[in-house]
Structures are given as C-alpha cells and as structure tokens.
PDB file of N, CA and C in Angstrom:
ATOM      1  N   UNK A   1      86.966 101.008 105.542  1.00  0.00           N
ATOM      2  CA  UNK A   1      86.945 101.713 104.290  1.00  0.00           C
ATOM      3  C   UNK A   1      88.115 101.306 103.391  1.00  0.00           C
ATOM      4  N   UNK A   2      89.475 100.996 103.943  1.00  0.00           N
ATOM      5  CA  UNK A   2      90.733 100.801 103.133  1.00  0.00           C
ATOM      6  C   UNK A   2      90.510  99.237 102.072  1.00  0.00           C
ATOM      7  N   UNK A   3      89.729  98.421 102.994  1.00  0.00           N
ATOM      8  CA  UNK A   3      89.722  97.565 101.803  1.00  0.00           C
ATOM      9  C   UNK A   3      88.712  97.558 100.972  1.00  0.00           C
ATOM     10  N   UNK A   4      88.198  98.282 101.125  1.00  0.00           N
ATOM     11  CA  UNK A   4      86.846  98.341 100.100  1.00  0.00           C
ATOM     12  C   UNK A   4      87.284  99.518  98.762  1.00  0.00           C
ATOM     13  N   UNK A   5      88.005 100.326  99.272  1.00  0.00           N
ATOM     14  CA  UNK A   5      88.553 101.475  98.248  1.00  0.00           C
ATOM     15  C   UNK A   5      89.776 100.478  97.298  1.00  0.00           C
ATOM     16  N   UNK A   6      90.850  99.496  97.955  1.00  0.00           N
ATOM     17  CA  UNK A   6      91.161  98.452  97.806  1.00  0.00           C
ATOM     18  C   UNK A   6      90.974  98.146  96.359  1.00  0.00           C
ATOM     19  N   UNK A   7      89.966  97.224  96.595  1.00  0.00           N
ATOM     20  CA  UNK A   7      88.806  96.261  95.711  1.00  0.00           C
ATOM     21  C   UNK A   7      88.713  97.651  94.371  1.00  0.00           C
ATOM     22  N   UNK A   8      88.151  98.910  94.761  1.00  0.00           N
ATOM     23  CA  UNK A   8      88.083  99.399  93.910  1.00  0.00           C
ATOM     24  C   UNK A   8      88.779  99.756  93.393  1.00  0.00           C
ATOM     25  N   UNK A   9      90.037 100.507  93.619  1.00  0.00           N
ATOM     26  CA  UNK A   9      90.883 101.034  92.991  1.00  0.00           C
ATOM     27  C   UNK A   9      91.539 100.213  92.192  1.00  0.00           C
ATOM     28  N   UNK A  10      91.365  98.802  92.436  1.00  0.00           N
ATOM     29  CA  UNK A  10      92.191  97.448  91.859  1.00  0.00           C
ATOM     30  C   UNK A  10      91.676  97.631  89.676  1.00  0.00           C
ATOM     31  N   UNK A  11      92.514  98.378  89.032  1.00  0.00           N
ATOM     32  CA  UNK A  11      91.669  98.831  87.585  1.00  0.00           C
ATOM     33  C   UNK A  11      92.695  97.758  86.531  1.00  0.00           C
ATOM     34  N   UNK A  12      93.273  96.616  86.928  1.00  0.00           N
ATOM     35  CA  UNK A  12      93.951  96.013  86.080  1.00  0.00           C
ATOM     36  C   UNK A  12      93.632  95.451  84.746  1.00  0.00           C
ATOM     37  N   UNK A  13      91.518  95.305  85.072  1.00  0.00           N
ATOM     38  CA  UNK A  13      91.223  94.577  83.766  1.00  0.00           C
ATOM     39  C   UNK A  13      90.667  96.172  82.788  1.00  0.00           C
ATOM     40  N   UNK A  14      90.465  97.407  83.569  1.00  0.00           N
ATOM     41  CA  UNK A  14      90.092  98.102  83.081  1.00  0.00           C
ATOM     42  C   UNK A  14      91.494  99.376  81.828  1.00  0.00           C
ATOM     43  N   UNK A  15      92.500  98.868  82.994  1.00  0.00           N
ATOM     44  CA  UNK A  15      93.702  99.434  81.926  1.00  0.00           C
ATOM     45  C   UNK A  15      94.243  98.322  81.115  1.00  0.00           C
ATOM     46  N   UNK A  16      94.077  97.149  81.417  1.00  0.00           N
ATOM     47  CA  UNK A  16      94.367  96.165  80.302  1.00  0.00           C
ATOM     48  C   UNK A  16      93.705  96.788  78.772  1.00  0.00           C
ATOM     49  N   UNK A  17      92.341  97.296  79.126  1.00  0.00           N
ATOM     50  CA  UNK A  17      91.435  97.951  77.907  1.00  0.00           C
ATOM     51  C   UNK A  17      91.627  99.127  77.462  1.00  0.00           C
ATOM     52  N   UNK A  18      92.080  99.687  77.953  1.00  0.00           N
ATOM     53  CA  UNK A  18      92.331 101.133  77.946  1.00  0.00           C
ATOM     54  C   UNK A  18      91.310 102.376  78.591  1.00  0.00           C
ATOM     55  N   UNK A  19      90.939 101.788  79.461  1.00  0.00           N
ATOM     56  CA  UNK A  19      89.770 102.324  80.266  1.00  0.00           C
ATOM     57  C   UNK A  19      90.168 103.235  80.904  1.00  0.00           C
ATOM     58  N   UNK A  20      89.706 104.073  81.897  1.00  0.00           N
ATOM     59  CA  UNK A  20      90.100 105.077  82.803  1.00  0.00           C
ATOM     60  C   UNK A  20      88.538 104.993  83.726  1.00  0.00           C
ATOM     61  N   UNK A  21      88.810 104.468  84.865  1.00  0.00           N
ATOM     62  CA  UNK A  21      87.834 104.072  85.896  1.00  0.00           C
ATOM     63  C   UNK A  21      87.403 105.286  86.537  1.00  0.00           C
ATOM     64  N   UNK A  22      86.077 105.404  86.563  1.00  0.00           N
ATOM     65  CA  UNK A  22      85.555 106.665  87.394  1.00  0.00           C
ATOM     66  C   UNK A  22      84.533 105.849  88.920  1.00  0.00           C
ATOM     67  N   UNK A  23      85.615 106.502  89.921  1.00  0.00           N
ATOM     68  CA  UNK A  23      85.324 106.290  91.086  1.00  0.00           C
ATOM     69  C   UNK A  23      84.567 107.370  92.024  1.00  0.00           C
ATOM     70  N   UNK A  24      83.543 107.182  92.276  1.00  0.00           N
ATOM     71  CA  UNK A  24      82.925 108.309  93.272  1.00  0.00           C
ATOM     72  C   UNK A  24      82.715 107.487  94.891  1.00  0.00           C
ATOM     73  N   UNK A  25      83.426 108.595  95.151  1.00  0.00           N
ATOM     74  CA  UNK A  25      83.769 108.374  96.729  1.00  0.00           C
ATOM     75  C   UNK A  25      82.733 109.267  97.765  1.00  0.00           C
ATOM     76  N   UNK A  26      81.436 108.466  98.375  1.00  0.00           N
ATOM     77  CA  UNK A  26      80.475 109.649  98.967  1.00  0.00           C
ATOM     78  C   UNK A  26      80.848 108.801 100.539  1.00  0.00           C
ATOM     79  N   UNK A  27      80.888 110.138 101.297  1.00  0.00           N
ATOM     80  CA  UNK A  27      81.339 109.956 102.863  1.00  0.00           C
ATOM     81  C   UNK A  27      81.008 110.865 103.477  1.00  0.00           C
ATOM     82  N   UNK A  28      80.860 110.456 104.487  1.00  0.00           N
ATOM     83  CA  UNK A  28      80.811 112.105 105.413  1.00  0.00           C
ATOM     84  C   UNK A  28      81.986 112.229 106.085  1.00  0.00           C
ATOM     85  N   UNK A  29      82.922 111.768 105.614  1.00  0.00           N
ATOM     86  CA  UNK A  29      84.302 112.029 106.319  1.00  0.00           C
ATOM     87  C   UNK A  29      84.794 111.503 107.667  1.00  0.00           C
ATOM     88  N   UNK A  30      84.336 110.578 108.217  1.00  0.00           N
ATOM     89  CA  UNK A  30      83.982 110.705 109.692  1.00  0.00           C
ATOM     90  C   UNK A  30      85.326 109.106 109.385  1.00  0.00           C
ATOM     91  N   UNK A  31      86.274 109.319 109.376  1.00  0.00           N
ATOM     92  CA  UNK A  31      86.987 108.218 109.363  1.00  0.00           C
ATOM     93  C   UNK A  31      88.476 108.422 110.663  1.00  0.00           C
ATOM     94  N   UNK A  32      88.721 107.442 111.010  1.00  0.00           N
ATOM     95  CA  UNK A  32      89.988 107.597 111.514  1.00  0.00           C
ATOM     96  C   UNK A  32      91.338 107.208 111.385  1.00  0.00           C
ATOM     97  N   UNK A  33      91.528 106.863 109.732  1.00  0.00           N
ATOM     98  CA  UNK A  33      92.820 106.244 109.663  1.00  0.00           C
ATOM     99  C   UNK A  33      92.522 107.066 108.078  1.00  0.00           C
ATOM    100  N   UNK A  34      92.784 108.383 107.879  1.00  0.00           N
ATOM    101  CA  UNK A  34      92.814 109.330 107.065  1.00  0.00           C
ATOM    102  C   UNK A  34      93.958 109.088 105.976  1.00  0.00           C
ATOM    103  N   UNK A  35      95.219 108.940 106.970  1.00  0.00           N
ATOM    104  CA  UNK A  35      96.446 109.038 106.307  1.00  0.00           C
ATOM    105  C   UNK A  35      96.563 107.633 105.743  1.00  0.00           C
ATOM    106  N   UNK A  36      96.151 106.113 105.997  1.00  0.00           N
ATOM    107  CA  UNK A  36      96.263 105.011 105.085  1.00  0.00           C
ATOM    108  C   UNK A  36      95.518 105.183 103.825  1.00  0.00           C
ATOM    109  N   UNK A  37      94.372 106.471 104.069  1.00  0.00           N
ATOM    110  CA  UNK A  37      93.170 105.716 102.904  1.00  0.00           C
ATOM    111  C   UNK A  37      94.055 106.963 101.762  1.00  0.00           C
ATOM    112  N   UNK A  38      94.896 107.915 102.483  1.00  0.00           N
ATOM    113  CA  UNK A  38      95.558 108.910 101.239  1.00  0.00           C
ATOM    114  C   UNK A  38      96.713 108.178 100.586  1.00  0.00           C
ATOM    115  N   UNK A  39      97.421 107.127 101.420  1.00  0.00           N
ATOM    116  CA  UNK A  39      97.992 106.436 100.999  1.00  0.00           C
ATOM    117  C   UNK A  39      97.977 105.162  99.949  1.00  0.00           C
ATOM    118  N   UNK A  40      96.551 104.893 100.157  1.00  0.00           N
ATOM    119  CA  UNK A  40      96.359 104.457  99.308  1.00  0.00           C
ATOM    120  C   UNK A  40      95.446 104.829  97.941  1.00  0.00           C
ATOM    121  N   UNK A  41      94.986 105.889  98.251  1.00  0.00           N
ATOM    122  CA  UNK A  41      94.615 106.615  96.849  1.00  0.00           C
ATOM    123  C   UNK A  41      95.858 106.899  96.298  1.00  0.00           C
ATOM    124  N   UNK A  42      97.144 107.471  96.672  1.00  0.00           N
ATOM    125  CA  UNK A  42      98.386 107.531  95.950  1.00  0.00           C
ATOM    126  C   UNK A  42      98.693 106.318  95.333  1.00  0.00           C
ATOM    127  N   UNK A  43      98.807 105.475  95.816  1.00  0.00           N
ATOM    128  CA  UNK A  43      99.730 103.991  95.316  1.00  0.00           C
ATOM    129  C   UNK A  43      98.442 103.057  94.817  1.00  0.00           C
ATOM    130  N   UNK A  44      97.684 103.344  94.747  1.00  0.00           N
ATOM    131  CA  UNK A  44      96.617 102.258  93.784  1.00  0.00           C
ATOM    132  C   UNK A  44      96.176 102.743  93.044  1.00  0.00           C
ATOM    133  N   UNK A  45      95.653 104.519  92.615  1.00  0.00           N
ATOM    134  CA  UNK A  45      95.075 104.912  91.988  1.00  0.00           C
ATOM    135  C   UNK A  45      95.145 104.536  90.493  1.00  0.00           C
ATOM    136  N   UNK A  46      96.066 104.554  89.880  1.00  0.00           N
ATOM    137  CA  UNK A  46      96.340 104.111  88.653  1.00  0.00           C
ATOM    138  C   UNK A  46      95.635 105.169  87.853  1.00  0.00           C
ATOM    139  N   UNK A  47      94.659 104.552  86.834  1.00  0.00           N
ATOM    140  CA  UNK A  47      93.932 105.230  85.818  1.00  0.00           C
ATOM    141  C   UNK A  47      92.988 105.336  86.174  1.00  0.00           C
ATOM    142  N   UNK A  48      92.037 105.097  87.664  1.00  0.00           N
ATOM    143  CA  UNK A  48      91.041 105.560  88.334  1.00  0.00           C
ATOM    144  C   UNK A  48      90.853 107.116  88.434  1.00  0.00           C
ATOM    145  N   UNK A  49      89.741 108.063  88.289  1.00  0.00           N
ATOM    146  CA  UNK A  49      89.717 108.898  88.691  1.00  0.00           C
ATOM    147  C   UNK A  49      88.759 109.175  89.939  1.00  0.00           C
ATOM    148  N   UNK A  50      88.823 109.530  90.893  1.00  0.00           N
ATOM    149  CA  UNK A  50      88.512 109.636  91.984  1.00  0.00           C
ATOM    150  C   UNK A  50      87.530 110.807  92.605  1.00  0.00           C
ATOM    151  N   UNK A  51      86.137 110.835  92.387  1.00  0.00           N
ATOM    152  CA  UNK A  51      85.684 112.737  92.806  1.00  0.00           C
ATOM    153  C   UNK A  51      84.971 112.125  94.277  1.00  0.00           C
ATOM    154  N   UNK A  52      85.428 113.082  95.310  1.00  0.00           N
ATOM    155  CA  UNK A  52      84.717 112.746  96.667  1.00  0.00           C
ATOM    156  C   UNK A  52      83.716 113.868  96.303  1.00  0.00           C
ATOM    157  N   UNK A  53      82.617 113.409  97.276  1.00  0.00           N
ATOM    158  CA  UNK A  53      81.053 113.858  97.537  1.00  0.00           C
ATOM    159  C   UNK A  53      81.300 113.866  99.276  1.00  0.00           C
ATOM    160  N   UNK A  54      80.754 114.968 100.050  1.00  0.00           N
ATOM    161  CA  UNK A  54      80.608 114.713 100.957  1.00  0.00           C
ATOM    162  C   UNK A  54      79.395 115.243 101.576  1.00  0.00           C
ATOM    163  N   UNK A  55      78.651 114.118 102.460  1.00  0.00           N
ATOM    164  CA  UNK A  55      76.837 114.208 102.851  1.00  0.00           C
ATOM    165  C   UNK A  55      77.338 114.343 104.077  1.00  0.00           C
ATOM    166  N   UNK A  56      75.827 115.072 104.822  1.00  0.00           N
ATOM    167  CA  UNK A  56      75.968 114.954 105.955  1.00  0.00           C
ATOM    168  C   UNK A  56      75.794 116.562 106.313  1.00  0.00           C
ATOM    169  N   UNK A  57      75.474 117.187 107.709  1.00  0.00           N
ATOM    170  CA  UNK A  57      75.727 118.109 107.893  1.00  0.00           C
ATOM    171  C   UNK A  57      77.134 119.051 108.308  1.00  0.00           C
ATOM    172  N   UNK A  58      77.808 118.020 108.499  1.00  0.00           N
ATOM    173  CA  UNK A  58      79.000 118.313 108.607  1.00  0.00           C
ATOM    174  C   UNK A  58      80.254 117.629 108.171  1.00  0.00           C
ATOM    175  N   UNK A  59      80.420 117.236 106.610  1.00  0.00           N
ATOM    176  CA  UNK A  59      81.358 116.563 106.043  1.00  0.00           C
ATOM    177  C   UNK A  59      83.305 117.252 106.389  1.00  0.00           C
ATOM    178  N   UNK A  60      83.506 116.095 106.402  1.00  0.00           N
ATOM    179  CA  UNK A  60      84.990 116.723 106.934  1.00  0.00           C
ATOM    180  C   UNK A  60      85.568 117.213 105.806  1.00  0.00           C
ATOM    181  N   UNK A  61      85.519 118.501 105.646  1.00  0.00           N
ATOM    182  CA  UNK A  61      86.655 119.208 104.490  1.00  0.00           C
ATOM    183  C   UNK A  61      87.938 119.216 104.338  1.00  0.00           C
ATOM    184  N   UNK A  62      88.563 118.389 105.349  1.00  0.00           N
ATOM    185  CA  UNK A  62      90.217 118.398 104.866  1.00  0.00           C
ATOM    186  C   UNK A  62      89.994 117.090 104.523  1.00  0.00           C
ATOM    187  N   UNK A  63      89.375 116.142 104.908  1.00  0.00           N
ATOM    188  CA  UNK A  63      89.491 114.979 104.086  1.00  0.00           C
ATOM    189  C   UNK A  63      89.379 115.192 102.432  1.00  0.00           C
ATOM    190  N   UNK A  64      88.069 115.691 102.064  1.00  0.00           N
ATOM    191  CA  UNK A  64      87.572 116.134 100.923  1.00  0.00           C
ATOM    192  C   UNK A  64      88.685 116.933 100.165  1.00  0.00           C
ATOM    193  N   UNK A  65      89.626 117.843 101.177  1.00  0.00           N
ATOM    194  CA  UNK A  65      90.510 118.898 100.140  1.00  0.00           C
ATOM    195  C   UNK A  65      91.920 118.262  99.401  1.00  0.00           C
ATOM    196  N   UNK A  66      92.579 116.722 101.061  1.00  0.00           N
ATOM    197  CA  UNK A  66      93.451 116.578 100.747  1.00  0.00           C
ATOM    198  C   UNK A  66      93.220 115.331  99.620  1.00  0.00           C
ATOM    199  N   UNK A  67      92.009 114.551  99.399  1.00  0.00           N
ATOM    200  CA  UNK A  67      92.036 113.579  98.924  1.00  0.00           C
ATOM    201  C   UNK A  67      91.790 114.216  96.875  1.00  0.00           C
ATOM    202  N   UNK A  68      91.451 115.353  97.345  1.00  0.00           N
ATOM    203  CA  UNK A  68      90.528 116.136  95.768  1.00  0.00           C
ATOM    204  C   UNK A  68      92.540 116.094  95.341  1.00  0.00           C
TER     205      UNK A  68
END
C-alpha cells in the first residue's frame, strides 16, 4: 500500500497549478504497517486531501479515525 499512496500523494505538478488533489482512500483496513502509511500521509500529503472509505464487514476504525 505505501508505495502506491506514494505515487499518489506525489501532487508536485498539481501544486505547481494551484490545484488541491482529492484523494479517496477505500480499504478495509486490514493492513499491517499502519504507522508507515500515517507517516506518510503526514510528510507527503501536501495539498492532497485525503477522505478514507471503509468496505467490508468489518473495516478497521482506528485506521479510518487516526488517518481522518
């Protein structure tokens, strides 16, 4: 997941424009390296905005609370 959020969060040609990138993040939470992917929503986010979706019958809500 980290390099693919990566790739996205990467908004250099979009703030070159003055853009503000809308990122939707759908998961069912089921990850195990939680704390890199918060780490890197902190330090790449930029002018991305970020809304998680979570599917599934049982989406992980602290992922969803700490990443919101």
């Amino acid at each position: 997941m980290v390099p693919a959020l990566d790739m996205v969060l990467d908004d250099t040609d979009a703030r070159r424009r003055g853009e503000v990138r809308q990122v939707i993040f759908l998961t069912d939470g089921d990850i195990g390296n939680e704390t890199q992917v918060f780490g890197l929503m902190a330090q790449a986010r930029g002018r991305s905005r970020i809304f998680m979706v979570g599917i599934g019958a049982a989406p992980n809500s602290h992922l969803m609370a700490l990443a919101a």
